[in-house]
PDB file of N, CA and C in Angstrom:
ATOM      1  N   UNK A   1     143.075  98.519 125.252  1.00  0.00           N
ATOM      2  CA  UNK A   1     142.263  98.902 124.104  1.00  0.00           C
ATOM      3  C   UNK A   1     141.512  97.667 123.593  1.00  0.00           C
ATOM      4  N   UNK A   2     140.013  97.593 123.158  1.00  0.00           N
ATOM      5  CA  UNK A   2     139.248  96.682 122.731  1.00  0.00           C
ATOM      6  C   UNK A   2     139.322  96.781 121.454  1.00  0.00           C
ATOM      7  N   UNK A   3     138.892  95.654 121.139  1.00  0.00           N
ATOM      8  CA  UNK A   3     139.094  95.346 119.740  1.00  0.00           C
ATOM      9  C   UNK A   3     137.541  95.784 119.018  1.00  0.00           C
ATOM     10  N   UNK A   4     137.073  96.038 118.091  1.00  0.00           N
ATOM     11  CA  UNK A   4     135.727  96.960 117.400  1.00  0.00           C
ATOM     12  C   UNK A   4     135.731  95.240 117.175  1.00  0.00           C
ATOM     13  N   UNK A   5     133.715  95.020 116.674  1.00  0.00           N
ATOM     14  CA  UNK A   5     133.646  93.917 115.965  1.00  0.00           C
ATOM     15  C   UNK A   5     133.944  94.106 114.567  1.00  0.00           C
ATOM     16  N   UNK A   6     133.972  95.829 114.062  1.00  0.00           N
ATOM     17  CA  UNK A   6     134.086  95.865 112.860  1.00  0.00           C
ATOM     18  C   UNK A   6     135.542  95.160 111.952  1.00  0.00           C
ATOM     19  N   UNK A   7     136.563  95.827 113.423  1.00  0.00           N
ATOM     20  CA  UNK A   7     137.802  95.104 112.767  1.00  0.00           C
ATOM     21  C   UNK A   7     137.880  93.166 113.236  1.00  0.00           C
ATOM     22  N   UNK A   8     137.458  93.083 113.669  1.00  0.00           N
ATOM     23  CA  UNK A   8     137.195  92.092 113.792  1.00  0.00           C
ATOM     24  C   UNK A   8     136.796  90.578 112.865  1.00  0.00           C
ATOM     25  N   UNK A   9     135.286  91.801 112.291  1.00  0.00           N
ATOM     26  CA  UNK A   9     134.805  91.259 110.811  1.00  0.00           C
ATOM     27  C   UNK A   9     135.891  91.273 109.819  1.00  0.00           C
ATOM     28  N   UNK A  10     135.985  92.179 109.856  1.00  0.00           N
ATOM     29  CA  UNK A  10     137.161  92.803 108.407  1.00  0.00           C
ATOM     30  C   UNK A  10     138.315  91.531 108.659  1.00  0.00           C
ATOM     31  N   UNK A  11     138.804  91.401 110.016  1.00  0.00           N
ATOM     32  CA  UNK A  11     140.085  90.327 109.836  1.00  0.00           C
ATOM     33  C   UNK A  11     139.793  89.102 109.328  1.00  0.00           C
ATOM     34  N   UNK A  12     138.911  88.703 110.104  1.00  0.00           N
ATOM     35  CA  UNK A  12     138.216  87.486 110.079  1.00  0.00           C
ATOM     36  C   UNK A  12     137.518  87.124 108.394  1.00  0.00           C
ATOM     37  N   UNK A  13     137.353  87.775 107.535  1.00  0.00           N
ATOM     38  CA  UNK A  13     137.158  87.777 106.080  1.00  0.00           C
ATOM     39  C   UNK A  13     138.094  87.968 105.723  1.00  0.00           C
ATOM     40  N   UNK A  14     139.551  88.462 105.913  1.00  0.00           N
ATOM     41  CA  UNK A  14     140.674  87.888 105.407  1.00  0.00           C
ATOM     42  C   UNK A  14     140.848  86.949 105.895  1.00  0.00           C
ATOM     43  N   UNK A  15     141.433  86.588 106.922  1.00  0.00           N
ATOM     44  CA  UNK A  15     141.883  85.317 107.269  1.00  0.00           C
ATOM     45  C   UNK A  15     141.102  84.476 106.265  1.00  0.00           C
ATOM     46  N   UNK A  16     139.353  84.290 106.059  1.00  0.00           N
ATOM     47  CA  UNK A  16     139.144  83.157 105.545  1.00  0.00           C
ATOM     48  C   UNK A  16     139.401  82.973 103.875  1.00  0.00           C
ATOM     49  N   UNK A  17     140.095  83.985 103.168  1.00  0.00           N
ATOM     50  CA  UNK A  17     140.327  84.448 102.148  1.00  0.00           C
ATOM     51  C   UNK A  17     141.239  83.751 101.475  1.00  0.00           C
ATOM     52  N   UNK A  18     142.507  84.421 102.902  1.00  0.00           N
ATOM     53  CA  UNK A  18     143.580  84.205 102.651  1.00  0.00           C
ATOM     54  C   UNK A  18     144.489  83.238 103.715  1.00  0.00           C
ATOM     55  N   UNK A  19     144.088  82.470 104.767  1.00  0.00           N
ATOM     56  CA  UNK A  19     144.441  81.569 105.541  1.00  0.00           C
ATOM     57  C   UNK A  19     143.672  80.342 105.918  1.00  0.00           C
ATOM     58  N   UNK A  20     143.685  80.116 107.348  1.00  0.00           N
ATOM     59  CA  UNK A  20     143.393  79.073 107.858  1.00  0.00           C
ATOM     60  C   UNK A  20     142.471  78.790 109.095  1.00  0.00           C
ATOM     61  N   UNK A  21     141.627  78.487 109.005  1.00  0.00           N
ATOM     62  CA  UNK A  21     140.692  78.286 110.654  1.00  0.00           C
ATOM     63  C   UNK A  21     139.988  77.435 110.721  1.00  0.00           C
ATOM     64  N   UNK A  22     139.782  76.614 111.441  1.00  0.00           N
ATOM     65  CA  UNK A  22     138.416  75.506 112.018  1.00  0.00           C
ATOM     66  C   UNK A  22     137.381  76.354 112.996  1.00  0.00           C
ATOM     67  N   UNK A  23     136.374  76.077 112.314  1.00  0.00           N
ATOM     68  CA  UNK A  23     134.994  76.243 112.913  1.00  0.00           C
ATOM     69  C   UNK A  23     134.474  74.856 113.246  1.00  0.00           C
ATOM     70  N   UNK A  24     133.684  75.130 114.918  1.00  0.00           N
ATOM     71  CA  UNK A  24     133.408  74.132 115.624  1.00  0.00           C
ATOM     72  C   UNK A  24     134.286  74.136 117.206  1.00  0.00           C
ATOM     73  N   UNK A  25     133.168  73.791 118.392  1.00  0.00           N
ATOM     74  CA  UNK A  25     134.210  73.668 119.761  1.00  0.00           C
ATOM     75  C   UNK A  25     134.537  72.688 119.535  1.00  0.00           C
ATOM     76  N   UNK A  26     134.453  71.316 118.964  1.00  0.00           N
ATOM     77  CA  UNK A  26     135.286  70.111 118.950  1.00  0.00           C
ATOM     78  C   UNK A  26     136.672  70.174 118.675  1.00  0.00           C
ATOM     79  N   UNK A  27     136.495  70.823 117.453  1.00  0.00           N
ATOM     80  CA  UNK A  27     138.007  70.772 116.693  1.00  0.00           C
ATOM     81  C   UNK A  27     138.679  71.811 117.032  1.00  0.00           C
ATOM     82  N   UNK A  28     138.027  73.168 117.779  1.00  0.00           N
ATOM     83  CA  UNK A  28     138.734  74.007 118.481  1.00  0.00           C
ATOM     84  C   UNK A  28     139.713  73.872 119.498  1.00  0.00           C
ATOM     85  N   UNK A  29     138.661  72.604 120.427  1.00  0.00           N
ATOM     86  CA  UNK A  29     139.159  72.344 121.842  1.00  0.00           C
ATOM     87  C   UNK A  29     140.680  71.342 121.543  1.00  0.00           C
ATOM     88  N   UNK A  30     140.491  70.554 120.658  1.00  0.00           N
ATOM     89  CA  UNK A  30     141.236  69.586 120.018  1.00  0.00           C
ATOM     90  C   UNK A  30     142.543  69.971 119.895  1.00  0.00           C
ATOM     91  N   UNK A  31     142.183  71.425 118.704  1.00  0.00           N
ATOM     92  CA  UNK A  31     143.761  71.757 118.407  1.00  0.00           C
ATOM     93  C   UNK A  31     144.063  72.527 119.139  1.00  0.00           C
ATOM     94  N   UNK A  32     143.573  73.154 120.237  1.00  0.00           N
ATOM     95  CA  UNK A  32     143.943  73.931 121.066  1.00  0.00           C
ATOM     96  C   UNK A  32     144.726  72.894 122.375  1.00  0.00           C
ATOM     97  N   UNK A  33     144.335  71.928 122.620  1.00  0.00           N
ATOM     98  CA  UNK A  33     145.163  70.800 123.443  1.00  0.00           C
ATOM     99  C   UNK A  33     146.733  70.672 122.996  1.00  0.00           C
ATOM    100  N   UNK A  34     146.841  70.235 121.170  1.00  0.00           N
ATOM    101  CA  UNK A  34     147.810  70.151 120.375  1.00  0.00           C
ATOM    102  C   UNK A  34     148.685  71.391 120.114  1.00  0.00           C
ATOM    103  N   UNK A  35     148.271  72.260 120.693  1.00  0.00           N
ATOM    104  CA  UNK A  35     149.003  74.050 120.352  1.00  0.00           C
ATOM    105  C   UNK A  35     149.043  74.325 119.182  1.00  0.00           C
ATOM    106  N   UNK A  36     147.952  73.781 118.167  1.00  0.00           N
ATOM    107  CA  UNK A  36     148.204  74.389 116.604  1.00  0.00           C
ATOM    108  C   UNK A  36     147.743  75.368 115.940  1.00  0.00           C
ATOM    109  N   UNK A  37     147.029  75.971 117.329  1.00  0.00           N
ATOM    110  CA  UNK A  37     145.836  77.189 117.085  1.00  0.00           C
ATOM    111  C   UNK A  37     147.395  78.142 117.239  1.00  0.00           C
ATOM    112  N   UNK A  38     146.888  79.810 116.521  1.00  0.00           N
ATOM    113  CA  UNK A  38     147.470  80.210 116.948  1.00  0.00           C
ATOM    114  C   UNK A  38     146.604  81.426 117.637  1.00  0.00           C
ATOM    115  N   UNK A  39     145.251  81.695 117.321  1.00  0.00           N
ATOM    116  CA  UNK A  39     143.912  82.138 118.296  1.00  0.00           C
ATOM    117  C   UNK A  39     142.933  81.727 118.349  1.00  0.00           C
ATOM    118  N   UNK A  40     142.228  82.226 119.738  1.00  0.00           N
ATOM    119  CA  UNK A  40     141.049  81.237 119.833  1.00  0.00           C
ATOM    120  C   UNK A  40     139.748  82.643 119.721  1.00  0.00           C
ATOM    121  N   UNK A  41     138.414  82.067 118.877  1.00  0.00           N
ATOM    122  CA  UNK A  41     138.078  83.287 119.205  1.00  0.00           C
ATOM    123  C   UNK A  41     136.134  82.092 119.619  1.00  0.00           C
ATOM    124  N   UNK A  42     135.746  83.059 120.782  1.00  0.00           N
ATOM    125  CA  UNK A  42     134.543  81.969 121.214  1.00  0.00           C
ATOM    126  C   UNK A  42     133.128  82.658 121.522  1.00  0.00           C
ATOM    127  N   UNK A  43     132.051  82.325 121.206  1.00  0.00           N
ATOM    128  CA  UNK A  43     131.227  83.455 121.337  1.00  0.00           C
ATOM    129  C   UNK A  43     131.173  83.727 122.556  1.00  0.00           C
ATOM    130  N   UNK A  44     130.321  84.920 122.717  1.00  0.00           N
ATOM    131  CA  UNK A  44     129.845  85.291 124.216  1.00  0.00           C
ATOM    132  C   UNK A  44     128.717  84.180 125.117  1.00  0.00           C
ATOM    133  N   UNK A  45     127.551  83.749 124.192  1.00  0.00           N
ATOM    134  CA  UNK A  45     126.647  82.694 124.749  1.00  0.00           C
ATOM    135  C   UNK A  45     127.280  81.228 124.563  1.00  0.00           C
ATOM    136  N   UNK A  46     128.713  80.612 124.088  1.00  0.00           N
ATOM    137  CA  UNK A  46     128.783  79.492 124.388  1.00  0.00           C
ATOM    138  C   UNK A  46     128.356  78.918 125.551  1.00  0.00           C
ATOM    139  N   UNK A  47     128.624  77.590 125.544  1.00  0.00           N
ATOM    140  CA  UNK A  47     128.048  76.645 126.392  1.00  0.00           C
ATOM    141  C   UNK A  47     129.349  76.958 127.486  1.00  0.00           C
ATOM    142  N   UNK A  48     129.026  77.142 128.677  1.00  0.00           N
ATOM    143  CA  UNK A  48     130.198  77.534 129.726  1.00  0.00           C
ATOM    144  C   UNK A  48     131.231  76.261 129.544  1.00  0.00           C
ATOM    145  N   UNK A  49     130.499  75.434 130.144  1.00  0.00           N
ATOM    146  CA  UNK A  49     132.130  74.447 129.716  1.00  0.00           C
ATOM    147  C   UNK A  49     132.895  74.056 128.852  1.00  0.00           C
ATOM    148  N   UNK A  50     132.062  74.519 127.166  1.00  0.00           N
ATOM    149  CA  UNK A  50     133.494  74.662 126.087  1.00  0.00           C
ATOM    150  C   UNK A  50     134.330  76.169 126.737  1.00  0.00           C
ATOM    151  N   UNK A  51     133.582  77.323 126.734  1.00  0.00           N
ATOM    152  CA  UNK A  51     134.244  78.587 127.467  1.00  0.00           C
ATOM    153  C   UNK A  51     135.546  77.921 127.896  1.00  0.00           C
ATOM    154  N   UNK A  52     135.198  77.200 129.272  1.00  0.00           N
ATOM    155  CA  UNK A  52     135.636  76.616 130.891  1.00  0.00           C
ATOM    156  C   UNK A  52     137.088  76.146 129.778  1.00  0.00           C
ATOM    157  N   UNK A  53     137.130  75.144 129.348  1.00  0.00           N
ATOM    158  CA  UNK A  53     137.883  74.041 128.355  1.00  0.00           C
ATOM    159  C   UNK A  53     138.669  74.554 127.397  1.00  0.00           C
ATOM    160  N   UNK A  54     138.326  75.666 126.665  1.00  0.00           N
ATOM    161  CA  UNK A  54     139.158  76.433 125.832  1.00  0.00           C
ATOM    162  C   UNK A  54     140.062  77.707 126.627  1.00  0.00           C
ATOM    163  N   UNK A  55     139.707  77.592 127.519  1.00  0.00           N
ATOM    164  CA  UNK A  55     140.528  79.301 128.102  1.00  0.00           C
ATOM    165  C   UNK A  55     141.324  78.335 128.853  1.00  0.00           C
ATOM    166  N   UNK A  56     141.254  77.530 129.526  1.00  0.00           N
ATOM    167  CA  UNK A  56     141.834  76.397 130.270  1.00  0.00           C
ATOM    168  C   UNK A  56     143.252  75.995 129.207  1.00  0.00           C
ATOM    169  N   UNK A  57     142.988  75.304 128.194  1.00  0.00           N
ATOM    170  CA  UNK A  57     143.900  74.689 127.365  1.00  0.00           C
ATOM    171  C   UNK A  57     144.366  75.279 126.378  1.00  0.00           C
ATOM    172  N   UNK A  58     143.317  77.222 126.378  1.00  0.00           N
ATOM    173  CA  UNK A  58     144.677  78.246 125.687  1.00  0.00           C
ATOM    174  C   UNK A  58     145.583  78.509 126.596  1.00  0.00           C
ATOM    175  N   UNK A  59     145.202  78.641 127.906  1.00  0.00           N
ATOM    176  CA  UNK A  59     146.407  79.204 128.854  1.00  0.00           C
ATOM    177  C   UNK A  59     147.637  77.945 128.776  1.00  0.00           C
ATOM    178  N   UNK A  60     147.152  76.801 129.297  1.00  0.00           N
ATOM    179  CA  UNK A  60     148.564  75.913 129.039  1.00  0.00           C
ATOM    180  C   UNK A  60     149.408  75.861 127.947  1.00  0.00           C
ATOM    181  N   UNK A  61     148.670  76.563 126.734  1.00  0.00           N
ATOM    182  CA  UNK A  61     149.560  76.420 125.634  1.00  0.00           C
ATOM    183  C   UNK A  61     150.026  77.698 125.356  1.00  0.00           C
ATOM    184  N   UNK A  62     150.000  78.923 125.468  1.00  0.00           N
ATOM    185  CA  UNK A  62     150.097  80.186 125.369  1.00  0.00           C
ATOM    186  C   UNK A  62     149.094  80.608 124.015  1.00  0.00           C
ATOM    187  N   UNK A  63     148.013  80.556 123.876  1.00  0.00           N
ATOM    188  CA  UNK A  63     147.344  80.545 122.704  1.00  0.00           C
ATOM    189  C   UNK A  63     146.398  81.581 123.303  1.00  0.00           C
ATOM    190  N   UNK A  64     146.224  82.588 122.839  1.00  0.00           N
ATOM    191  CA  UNK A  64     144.983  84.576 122.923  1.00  0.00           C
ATOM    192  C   UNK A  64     143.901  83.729 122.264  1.00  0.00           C
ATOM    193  N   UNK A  65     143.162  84.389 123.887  1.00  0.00           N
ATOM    194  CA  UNK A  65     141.620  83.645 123.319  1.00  0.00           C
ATOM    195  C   UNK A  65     140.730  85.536 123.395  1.00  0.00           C
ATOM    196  N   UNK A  66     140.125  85.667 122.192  1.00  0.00           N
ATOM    197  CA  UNK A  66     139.608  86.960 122.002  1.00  0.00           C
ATOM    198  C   UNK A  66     137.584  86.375 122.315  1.00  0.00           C
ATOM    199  N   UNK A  67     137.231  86.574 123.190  1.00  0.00           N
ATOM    200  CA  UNK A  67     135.497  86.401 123.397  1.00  0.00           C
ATOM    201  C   UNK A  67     134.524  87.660 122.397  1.00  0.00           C
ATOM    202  N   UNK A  68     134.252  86.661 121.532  1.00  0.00           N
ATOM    203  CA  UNK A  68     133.320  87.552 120.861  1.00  0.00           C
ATOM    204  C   UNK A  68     132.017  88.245 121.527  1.00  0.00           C
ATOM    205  N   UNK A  69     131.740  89.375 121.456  1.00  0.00           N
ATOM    206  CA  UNK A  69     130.402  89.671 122.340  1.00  0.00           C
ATOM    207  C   UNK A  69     129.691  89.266 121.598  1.00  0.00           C
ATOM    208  N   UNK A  70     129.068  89.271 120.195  1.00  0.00           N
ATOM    209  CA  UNK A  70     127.790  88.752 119.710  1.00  0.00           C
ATOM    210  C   UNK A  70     127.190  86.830 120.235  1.00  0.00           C
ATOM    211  N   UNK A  71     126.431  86.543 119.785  1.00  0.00           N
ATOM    212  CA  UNK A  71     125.719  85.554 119.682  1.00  0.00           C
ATOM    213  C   UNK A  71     126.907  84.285 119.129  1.00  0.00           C
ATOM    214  N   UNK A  72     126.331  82.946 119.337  1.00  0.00           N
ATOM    215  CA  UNK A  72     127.244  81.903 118.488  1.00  0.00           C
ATOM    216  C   UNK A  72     126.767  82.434 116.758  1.00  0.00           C
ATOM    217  N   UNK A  73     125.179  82.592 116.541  1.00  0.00           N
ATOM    218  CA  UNK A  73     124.456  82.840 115.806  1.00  0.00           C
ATOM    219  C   UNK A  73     125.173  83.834 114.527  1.00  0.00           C
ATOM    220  N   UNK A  74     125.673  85.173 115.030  1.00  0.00           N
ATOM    221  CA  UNK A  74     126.146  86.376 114.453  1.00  0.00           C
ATOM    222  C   UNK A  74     127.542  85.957 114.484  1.00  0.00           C
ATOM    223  N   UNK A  75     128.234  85.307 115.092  1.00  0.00           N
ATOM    224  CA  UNK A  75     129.955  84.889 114.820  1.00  0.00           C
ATOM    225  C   UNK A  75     129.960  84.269 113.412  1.00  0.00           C
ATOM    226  N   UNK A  76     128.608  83.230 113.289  1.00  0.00           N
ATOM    227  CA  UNK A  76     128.541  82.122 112.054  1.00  0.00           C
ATOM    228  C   UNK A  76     128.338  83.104 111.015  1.00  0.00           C
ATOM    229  N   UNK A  77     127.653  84.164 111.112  1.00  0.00           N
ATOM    230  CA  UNK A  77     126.826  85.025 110.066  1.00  0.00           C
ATOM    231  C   UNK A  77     128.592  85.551 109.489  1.00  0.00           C
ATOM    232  N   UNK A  78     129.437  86.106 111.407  1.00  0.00           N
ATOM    233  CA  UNK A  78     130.380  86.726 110.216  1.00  0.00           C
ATOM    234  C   UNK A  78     131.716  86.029 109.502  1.00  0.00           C
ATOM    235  N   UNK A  79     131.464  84.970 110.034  1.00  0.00           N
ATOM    236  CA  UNK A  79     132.407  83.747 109.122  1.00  0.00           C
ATOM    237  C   UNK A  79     131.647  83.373 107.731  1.00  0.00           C
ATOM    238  N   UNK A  80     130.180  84.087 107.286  1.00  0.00           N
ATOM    239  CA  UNK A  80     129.609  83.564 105.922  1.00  0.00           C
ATOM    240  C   UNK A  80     129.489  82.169 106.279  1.00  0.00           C
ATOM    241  N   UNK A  81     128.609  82.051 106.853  1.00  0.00           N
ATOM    242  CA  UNK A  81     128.263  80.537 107.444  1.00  0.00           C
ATOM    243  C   UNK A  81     126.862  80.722 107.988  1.00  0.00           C
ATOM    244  N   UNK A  82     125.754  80.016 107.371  1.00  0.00           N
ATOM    245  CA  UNK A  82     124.374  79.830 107.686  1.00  0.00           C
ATOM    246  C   UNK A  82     123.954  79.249 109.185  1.00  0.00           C
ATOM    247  N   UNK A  83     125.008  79.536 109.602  1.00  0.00           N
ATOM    248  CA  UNK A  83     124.932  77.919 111.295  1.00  0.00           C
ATOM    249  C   UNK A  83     125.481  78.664 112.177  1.00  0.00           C
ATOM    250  N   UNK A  84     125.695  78.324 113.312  1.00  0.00           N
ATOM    251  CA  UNK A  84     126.377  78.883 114.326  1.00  0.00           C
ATOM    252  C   UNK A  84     127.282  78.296 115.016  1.00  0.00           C
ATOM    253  N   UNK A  85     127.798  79.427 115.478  1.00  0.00           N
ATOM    254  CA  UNK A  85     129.513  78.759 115.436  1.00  0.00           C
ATOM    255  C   UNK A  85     130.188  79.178 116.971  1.00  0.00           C
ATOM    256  N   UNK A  86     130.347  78.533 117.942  1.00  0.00           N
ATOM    257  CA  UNK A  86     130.466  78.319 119.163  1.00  0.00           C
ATOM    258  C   UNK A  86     132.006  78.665 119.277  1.00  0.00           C
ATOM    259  N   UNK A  87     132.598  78.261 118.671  1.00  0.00           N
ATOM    260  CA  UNK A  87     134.126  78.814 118.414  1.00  0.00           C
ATOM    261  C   UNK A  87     134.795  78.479 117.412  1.00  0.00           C
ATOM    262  N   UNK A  88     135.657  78.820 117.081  1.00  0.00           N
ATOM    263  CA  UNK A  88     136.940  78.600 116.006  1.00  0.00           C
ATOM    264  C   UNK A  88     138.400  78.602 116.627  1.00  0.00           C
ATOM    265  N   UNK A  89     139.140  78.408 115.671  1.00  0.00           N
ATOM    266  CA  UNK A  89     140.787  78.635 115.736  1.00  0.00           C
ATOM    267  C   UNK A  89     141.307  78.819 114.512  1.00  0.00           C
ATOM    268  N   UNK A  90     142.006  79.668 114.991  1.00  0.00           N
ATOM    269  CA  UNK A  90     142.639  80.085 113.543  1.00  0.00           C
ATOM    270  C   UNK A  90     144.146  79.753 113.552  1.00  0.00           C
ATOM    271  N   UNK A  91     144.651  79.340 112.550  1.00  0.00           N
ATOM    272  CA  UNK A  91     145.534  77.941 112.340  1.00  0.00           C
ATOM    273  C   UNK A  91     146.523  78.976 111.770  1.00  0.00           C
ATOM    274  N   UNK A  92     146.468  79.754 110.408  1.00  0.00           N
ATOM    275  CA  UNK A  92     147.099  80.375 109.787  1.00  0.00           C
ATOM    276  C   UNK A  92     146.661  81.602 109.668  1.00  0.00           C
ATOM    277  N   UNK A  93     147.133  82.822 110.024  1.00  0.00           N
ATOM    278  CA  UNK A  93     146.107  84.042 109.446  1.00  0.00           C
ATOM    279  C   UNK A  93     146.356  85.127 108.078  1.00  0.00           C
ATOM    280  N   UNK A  94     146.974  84.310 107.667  1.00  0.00           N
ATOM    281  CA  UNK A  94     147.300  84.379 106.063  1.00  0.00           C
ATOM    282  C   UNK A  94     147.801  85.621 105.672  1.00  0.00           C
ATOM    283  N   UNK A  95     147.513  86.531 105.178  1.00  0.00           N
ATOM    284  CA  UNK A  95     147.444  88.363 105.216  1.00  0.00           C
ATOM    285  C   UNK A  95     146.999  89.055 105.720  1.00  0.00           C
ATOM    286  N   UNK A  96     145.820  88.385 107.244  1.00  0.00           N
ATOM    287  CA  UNK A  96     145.483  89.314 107.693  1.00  0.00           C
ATOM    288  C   UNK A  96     146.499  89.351 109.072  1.00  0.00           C
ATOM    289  N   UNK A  97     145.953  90.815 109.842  1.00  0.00           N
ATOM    290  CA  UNK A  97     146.679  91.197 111.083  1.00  0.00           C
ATOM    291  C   UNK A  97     145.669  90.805 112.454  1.00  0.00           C
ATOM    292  N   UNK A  98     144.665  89.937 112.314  1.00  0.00           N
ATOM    293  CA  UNK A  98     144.267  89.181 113.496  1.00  0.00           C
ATOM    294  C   UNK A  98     144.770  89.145 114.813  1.00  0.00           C
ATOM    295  N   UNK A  99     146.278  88.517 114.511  1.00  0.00           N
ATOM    296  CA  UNK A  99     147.277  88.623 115.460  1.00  0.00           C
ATOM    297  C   UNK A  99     147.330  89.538 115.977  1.00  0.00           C
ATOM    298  N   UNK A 100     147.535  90.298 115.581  1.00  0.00           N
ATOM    299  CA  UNK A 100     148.398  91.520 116.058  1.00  0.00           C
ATOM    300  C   UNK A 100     147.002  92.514 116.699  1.00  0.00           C
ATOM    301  N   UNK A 101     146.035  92.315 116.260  1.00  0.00           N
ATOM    302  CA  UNK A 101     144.408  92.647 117.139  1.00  0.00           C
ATOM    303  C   UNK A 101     144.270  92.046 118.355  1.00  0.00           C
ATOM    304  N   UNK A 102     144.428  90.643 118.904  1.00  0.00           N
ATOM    305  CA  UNK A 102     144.366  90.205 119.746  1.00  0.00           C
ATOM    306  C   UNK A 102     145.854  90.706 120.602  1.00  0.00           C
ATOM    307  N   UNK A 103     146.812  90.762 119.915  1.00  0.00           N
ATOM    308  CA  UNK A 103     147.819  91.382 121.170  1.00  0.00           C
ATOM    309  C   UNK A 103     147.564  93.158 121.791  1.00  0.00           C
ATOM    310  N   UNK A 104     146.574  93.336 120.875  1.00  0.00           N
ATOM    311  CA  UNK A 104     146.575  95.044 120.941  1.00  0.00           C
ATOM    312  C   UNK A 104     145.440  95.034 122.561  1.00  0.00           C
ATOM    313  N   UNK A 105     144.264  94.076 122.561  1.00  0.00           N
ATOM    314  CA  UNK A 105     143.198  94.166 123.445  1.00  0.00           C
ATOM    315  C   UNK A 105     142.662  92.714 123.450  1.00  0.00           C
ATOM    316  N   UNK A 106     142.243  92.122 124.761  1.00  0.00           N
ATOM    317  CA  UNK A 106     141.473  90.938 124.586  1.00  0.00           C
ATOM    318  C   UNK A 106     140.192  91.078 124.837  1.00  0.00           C
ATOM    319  N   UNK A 107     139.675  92.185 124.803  1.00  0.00           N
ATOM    320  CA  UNK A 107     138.469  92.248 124.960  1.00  0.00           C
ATOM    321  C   UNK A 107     137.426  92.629 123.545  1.00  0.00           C
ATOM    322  N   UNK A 108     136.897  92.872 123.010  1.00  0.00           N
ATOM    323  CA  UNK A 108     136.185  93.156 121.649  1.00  0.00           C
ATOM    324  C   UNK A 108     134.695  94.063 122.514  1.00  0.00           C
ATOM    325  N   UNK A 109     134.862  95.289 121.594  1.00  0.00           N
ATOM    326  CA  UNK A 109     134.077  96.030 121.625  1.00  0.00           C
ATOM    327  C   UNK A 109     132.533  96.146 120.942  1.00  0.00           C
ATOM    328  N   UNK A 110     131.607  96.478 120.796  1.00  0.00           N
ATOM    329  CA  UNK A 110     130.219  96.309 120.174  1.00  0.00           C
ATOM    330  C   UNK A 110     130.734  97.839 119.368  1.00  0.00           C
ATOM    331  N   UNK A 111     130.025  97.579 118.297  1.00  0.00           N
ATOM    332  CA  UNK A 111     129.794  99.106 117.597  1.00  0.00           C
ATOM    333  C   UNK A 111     129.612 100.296 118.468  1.00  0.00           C
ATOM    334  N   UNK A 112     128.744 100.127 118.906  1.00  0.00           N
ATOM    335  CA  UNK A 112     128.083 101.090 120.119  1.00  0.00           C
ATOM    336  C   UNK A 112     128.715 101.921 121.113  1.00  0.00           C
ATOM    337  N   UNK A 113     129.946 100.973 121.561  1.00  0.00           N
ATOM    338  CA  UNK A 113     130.536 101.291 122.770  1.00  0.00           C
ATOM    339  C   UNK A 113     131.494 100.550 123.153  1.00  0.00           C
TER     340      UNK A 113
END
């Protein structure tokens, strides 16, 4: 089962509400080396070798990497962020059920289909 972007949005505005995440592939790739992520979520048009680098060093750590289908562009829009955002990690997910979205499907669905 895929994950909707709607629930997606919806988690992802809790989490930033009520938890914890870094935006940015630097600090993604970083704490994802350190295992402090506890998901990775990355757009669909990143740059292949953050992609390559983060799915790489979620698998060694056991860390769910969920690929956003939108843009880096529309990930930033739905973090309420004017910029674009190549990936994140989410550190703490506070009250929301994020988690438990990424164990349900790793794939994320478009509205559409």
């Amino acid at each position: 089962m895929a994950i909707s972007t709607a629930d997606l949005g919806r988690e992802l505005q809790m989490v930033i509400k009520t938890g914890s995440l870094v935006l940015g592939s630097k600090k993604t790739i970083k704490l994802t080396k350190l295992g402090k992520a506890k998901l990775i979520i990355v757009a669909a048009n990143a740059p292949p070798e953050i992609k390559k680098d983060l799915k790489y060093y979620a698998k060694l750590s056991n860390i769910p990497v969920i690929e956003f289908p939108g843009t880096n562009m529309e990930l930033g829009a739905l973090c309420g962020k004017p910029f674009s955002v190549a990936a994140l990690a989410i550190i703490d997910p506070g009250q929301s059920s994020i988690l438990e979205l990424a164990k349900q499907g790793s794939g994320v669905k478009s509205e559409g289909g």
